[in-house]
PDB file of N, CA and C in Angstrom:
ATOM      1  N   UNK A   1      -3.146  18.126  -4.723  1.00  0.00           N
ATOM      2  CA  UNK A   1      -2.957  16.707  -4.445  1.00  0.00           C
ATOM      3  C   UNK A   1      -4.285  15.985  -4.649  1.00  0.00           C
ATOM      4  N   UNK A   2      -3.999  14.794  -4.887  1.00  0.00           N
ATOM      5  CA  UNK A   2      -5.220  13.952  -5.570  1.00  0.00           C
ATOM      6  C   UNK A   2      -5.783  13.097  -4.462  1.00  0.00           C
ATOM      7  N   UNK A   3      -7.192  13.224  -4.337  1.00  0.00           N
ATOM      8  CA  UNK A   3      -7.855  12.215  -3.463  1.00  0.00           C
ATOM      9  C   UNK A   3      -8.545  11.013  -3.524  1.00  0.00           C
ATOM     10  N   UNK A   4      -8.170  10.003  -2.921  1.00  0.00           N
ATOM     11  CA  UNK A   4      -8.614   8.819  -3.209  1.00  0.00           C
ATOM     12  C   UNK A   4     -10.686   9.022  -3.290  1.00  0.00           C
ATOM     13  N   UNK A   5     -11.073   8.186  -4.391  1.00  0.00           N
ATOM     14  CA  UNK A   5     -12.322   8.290  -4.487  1.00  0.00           C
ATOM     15  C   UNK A   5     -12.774   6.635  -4.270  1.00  0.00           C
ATOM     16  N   UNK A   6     -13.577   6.598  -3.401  1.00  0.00           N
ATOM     17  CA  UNK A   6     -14.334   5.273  -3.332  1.00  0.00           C
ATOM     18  C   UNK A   6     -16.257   5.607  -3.003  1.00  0.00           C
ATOM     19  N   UNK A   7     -16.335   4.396  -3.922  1.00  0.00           N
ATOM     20  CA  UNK A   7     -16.221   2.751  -4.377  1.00  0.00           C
ATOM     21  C   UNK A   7     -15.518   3.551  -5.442  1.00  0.00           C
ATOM     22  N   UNK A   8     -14.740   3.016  -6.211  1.00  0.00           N
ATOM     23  CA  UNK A   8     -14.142   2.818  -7.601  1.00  0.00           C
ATOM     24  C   UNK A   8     -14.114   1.773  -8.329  1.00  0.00           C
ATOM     25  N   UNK A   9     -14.889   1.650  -9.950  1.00  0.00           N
ATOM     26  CA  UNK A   9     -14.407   0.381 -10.575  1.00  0.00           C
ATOM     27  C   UNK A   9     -13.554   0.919 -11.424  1.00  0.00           C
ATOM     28  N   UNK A  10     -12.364  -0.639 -11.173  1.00  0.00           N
ATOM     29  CA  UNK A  10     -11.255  -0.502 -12.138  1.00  0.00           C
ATOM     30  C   UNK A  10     -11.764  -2.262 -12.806  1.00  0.00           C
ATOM     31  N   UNK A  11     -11.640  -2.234 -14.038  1.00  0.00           N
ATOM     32  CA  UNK A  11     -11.267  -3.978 -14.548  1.00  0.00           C
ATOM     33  C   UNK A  11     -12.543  -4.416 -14.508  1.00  0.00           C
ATOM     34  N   UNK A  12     -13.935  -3.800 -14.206  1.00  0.00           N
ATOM     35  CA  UNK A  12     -15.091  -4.104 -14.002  1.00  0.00           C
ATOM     36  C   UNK A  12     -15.333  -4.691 -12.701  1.00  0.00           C
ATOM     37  N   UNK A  13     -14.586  -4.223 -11.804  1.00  0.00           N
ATOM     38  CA  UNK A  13     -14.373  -4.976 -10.503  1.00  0.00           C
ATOM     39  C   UNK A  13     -15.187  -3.322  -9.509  1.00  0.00           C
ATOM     40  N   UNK A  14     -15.505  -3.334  -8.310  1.00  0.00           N
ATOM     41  CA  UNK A  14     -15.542  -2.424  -7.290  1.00  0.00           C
ATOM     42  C   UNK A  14     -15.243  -2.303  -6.452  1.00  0.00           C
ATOM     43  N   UNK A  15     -14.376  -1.071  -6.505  1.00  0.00           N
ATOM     44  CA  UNK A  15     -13.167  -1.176  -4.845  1.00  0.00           C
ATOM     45  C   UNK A  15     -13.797  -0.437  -3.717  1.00  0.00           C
ATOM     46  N   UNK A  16     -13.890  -0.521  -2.366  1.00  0.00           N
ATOM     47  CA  UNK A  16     -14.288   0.039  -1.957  1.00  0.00           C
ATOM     48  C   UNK A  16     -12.864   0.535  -0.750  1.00  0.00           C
ATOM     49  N   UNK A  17     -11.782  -0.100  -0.926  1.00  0.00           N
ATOM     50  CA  UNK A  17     -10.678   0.762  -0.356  1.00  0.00           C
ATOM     51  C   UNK A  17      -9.604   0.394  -1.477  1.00  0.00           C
ATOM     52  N   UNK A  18      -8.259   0.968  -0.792  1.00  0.00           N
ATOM     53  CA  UNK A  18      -7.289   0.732  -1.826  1.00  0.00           C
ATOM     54  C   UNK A  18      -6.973  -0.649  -1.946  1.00  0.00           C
ATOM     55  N   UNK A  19      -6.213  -0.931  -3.165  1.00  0.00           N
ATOM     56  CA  UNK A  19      -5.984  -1.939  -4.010  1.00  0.00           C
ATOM     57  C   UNK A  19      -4.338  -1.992  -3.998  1.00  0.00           C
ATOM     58  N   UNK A  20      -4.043  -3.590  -4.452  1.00  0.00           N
ATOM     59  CA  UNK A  20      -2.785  -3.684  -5.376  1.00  0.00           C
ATOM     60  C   UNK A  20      -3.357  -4.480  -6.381  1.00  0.00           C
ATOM     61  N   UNK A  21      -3.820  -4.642  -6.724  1.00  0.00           N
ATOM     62  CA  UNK A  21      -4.455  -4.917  -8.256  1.00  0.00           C
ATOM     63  C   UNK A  21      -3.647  -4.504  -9.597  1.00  0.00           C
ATOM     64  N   UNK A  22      -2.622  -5.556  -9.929  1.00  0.00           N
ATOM     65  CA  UNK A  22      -1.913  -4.693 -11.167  1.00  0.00           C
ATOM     66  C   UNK A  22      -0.845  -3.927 -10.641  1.00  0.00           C
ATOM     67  N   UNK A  23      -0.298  -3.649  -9.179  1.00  0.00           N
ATOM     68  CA  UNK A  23       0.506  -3.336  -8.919  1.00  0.00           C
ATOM     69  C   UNK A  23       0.928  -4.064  -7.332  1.00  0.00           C
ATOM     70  N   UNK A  24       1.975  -3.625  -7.019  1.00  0.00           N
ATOM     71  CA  UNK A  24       3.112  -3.877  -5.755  1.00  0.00           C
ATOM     72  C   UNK A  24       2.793  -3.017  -5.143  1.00  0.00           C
ATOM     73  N   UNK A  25       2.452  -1.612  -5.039  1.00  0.00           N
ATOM     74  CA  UNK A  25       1.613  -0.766  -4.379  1.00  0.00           C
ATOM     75  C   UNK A  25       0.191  -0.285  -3.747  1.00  0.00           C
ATOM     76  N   UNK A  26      -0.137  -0.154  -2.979  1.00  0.00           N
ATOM     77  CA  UNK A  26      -1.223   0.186  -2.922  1.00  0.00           C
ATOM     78  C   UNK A  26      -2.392   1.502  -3.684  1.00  0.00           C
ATOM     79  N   UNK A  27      -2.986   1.411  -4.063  1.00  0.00           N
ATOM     80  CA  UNK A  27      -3.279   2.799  -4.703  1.00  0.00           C
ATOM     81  C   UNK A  27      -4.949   2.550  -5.265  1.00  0.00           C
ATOM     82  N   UNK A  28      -5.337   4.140  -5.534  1.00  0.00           N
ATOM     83  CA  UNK A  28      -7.046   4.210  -5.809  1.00  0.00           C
ATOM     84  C   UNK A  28      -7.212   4.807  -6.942  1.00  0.00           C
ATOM     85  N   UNK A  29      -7.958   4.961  -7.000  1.00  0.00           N
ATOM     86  CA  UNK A  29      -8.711   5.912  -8.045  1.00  0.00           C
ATOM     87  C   UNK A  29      -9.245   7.549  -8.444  1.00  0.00           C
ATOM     88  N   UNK A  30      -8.981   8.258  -8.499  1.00  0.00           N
ATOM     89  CA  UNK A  30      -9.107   9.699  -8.018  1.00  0.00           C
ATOM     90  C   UNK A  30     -10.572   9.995  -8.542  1.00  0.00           C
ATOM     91  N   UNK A  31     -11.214   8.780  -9.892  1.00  0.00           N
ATOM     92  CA  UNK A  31     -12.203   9.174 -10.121  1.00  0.00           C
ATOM     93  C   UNK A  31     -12.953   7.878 -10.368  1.00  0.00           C
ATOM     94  N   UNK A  32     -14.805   8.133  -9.763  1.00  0.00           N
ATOM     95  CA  UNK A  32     -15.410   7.020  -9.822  1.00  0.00           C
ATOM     96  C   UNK A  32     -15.440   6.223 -10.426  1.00  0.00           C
ATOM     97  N   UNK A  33     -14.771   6.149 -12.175  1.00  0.00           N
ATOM     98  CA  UNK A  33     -14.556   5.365 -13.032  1.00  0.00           C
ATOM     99  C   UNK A  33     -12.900   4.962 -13.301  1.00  0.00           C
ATOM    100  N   UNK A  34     -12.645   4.155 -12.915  1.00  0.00           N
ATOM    101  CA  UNK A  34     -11.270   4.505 -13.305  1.00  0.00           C
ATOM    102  C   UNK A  34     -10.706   4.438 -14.996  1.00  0.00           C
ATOM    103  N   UNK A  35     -10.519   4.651 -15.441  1.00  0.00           N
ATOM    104  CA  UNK A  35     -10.319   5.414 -16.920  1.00  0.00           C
ATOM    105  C   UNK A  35      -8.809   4.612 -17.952  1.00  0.00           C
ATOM    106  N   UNK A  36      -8.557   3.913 -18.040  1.00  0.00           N
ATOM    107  CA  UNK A  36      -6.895   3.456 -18.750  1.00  0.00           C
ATOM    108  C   UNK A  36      -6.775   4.579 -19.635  1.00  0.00           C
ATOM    109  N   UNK A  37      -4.821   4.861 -18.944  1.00  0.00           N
ATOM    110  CA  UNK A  37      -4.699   5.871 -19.711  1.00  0.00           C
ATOM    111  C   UNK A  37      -5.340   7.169 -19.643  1.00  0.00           C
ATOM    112  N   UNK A  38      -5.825   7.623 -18.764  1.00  0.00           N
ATOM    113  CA  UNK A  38      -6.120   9.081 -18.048  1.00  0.00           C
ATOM    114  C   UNK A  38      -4.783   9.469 -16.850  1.00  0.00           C
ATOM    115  N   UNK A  39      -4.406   7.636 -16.316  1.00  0.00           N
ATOM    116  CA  UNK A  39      -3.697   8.021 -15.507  1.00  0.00           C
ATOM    117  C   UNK A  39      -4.021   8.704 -14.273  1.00  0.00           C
ATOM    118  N   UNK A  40      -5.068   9.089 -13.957  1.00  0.00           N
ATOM    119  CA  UNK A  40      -5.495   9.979 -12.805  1.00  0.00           C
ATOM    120  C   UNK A  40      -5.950   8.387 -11.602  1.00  0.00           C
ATOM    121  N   UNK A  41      -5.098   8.241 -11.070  1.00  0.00           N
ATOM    122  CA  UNK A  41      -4.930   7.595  -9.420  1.00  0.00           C
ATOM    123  C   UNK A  41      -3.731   8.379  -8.613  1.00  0.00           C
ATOM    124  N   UNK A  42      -3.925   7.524  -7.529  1.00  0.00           N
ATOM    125  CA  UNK A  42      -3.132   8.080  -6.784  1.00  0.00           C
ATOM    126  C   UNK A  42      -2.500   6.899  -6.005  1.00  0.00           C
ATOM    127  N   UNK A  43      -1.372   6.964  -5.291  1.00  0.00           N
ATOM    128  CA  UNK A  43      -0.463   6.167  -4.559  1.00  0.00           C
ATOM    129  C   UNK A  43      -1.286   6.161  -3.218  1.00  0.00           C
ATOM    130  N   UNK A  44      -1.820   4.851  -2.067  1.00  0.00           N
ATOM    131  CA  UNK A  44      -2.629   6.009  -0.693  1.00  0.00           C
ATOM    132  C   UNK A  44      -1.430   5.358   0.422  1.00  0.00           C
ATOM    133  N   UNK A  45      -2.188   6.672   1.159  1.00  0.00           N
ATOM    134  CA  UNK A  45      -1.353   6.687   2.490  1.00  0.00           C
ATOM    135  C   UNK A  45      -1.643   6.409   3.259  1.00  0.00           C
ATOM    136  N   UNK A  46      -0.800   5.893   4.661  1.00  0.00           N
ATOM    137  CA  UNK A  46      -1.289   5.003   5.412  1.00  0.00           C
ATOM    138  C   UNK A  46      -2.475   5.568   6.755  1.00  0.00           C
ATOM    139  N   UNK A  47      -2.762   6.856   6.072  1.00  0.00           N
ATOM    140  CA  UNK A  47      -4.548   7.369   6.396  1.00  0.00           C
ATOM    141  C   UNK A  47      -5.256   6.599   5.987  1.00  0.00           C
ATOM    142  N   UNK A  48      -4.940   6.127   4.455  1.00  0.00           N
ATOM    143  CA  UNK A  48      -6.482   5.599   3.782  1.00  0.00           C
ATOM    144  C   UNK A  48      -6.638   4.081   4.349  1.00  0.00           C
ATOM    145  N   UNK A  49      -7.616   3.685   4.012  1.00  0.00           N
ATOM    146  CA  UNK A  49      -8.156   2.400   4.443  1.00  0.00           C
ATOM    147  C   UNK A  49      -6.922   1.163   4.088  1.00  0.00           C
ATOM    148  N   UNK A  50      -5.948   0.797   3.985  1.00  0.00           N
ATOM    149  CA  UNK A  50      -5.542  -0.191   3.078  1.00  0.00           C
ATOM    150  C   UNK A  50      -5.194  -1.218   4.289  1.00  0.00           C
ATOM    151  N   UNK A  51      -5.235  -2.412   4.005  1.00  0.00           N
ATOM    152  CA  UNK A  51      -5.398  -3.759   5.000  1.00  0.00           C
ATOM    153  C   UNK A  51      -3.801  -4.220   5.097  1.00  0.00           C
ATOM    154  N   UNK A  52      -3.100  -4.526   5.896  1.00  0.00           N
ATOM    155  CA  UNK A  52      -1.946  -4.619   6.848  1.00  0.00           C
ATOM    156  C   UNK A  52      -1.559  -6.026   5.941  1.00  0.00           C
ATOM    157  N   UNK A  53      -0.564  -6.542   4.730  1.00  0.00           N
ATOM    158  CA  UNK A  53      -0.563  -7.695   4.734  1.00  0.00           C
ATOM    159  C   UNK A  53      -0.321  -8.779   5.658  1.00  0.00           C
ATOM    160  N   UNK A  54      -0.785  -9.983   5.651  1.00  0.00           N
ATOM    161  CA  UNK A  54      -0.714 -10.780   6.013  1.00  0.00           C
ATOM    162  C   UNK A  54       0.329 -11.520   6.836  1.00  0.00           C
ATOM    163  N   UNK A  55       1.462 -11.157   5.522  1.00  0.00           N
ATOM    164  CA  UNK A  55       2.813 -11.812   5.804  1.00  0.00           C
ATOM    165  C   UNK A  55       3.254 -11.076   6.668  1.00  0.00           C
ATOM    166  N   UNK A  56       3.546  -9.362   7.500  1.00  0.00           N
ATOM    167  CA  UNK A  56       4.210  -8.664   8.422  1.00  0.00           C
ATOM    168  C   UNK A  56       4.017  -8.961   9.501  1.00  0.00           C
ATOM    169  N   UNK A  57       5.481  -9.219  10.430  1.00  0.00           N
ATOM    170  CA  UNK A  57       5.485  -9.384  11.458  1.00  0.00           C
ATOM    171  C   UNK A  57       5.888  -8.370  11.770  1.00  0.00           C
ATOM    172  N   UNK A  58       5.404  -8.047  13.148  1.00  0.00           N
ATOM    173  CA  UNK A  58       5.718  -7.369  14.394  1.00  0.00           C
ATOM    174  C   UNK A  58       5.754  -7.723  15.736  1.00  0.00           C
ATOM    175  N   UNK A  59       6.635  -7.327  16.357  1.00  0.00           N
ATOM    176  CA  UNK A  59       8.135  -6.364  15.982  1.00  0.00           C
ATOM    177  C   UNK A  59       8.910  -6.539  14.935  1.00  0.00           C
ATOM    178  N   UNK A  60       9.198  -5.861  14.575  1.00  0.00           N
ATOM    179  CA  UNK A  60      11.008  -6.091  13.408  1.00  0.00           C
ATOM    180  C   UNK A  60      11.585  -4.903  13.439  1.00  0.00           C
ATOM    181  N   UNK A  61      12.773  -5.678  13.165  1.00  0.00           N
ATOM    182  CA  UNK A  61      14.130  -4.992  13.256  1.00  0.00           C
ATOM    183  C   UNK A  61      14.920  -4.507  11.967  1.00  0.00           C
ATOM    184  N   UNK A  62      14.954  -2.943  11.518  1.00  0.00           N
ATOM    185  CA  UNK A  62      15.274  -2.668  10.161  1.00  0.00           C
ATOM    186  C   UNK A  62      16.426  -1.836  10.571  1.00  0.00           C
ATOM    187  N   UNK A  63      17.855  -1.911  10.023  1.00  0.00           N
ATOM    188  CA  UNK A  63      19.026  -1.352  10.842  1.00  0.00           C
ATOM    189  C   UNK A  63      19.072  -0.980  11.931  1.00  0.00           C
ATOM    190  N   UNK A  64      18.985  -1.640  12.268  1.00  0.00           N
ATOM    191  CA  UNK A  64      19.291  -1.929  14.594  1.00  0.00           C
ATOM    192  C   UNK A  64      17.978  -1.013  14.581  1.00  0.00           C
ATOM    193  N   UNK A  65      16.980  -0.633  14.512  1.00  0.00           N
ATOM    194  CA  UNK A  65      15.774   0.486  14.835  1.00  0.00           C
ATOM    195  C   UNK A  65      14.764  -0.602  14.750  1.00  0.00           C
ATOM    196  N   UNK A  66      14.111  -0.943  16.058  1.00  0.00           N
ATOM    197  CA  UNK A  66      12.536  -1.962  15.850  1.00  0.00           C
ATOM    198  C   UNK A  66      11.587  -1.182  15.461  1.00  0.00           C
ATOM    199  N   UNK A  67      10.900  -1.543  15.008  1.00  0.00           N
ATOM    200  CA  UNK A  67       9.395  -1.260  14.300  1.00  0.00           C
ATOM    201  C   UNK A  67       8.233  -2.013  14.574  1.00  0.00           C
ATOM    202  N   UNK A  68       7.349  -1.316  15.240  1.00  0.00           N
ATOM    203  CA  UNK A  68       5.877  -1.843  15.690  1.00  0.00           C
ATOM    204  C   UNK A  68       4.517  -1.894  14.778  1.00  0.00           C
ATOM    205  N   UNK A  69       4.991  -1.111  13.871  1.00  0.00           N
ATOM    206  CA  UNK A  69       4.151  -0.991  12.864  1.00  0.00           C
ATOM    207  C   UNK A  69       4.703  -0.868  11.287  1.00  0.00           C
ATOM    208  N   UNK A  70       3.644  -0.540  10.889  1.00  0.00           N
ATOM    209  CA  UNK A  70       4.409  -0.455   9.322  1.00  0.00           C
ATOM    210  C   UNK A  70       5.571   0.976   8.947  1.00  0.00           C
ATOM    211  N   UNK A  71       6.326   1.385   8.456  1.00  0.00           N
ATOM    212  CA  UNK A  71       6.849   2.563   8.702  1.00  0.00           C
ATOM    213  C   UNK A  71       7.629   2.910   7.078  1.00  0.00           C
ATOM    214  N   UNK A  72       7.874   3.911   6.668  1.00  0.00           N
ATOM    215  CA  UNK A  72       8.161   4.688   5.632  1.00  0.00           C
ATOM    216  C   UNK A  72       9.621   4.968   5.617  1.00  0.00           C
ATOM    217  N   UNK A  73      10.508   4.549   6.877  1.00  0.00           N
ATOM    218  CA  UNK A  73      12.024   4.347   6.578  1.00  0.00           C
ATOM    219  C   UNK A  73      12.364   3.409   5.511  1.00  0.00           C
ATOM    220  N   UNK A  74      13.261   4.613   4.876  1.00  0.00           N
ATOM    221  CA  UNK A  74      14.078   3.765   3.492  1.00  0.00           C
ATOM    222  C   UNK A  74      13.288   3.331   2.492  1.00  0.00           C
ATOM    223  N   UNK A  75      12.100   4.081   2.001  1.00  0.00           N
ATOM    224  CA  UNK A  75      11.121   3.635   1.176  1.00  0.00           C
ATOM    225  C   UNK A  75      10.156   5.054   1.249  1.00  0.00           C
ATOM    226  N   UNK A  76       9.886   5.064   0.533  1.00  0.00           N
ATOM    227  CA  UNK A  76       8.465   6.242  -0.196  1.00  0.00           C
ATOM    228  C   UNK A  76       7.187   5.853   0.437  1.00  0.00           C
ATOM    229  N   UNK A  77       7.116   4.209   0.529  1.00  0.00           N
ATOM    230  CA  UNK A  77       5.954   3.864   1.163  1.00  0.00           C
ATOM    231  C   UNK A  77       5.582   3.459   2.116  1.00  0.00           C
ATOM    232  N   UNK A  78       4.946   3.044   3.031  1.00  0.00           N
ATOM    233  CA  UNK A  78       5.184   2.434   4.026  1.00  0.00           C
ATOM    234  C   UNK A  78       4.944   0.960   4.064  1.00  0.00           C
ATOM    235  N   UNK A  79       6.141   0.353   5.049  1.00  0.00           N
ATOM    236  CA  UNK A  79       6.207  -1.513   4.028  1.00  0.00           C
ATOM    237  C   UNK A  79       6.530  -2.139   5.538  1.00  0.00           C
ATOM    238  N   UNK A  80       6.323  -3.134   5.874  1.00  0.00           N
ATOM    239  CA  UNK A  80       6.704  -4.075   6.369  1.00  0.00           C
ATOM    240  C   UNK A  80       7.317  -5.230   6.184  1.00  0.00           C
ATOM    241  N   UNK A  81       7.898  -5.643   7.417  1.00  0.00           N
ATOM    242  CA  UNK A  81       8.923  -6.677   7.169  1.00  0.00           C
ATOM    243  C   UNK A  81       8.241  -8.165   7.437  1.00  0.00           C
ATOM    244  N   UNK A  82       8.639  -9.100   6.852  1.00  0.00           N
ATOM    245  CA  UNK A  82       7.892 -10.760   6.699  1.00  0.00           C
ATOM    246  C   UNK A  82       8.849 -11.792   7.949  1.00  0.00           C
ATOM    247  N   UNK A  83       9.964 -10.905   8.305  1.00  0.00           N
ATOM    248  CA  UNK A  83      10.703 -11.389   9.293  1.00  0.00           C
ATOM    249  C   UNK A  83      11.120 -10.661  10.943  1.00  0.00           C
ATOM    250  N   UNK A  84      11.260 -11.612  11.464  1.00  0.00           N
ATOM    251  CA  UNK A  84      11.370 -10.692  12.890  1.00  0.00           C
ATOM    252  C   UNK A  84      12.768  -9.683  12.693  1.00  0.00           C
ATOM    253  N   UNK A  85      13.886  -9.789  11.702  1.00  0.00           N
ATOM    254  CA  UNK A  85      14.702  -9.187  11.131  1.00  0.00           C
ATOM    255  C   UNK A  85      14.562  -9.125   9.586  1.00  0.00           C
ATOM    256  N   UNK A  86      14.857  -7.831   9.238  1.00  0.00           N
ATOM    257  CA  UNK A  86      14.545  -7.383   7.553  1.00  0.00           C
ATOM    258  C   UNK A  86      15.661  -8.522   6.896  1.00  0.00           C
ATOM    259  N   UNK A  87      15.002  -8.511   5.638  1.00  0.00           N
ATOM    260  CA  UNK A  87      16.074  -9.503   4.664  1.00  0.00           C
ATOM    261  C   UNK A  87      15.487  -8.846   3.447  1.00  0.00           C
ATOM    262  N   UNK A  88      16.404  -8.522   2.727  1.00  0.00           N
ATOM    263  CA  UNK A  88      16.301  -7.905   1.395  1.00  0.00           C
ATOM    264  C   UNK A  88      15.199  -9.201   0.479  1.00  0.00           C
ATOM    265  N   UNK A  89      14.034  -8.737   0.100  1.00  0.00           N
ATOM    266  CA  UNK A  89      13.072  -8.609  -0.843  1.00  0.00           C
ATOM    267  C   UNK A  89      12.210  -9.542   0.111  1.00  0.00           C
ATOM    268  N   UNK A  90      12.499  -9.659   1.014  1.00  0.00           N
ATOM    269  CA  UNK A  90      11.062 -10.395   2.330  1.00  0.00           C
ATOM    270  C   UNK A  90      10.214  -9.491   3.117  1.00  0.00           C
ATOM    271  N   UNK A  91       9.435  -8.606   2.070  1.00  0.00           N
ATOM    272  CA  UNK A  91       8.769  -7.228   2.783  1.00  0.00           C
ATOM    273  C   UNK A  91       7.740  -7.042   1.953  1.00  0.00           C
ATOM    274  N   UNK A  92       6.547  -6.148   2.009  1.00  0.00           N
ATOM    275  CA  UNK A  92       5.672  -6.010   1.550  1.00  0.00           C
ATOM    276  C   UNK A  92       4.682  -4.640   1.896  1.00  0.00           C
ATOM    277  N   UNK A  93       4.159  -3.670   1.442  1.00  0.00           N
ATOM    278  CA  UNK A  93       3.989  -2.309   0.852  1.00  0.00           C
ATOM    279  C   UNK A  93       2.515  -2.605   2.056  1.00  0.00           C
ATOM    280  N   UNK A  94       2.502  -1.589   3.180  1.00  0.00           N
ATOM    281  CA  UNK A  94       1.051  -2.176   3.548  1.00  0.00           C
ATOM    282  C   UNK A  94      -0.075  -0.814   3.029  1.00  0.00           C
TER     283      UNK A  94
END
C-alpha cells in the first residue's frame, strides 16, 4: 500500500497535506514530485491530514443513523453531509 508523501509539488504548486486539486477526492502524492502519468498517488484516509469541508454539518442524519462526524457509510470515502438531513448530491468527500 502506498504512502502519502509530503510536501509534494503537483502543477508547480506545494502541498503540504492532502488535496482536491483536479479532483472530488481527496488525495497525495506517493512521491516528492508528483509525475503526470506515472499515476503513483494515492486516495488518503481519514488518518491523513485532510481539512473537514466547510459546508458539513453536524449532526446529520443518513438513513435514520446520525452522524457526528464524517463517516464511510455508503461510500469508499469518507463524506459528509451539507444538511442536517442527507439529500442526494448535497455532500462532500472530507
Amino acid at each position: 500500500e502506498s504512502s502519502c508523501v509530503f510536501p509534494f509539488k503537483y502543477k508547480g504548486v506545494m502541498y503540504q497535506k492532502c488535496t482536491t486539486h483536479d479532483s472530488s477526492h481527496p488525495w497525495c502524492s506517493v512521491d516528492a514530485n508528483y509525475q503526470h502519468g506515472l499515476e503513483r498517488w494515492a486516495y488518503c484516509k481519514m488518518s491523513d491530514d485532510v481539512t473537514v469541508p466547510a459546508d458539513c454539518v453536524f449532526p446529520f442524519y443518513y438513513r435514520g443513523q446520525r452522524y457526528n462526524e464524517c463517516t464511510a457509510v455508503g461510500f469508499i470515502l469518507p463524506w459528509c453531509a451539507w444538511d442536517p438531513t442527507y439529500s442526494e448530491g448535497r455532500w462532500s468527500i472530507c
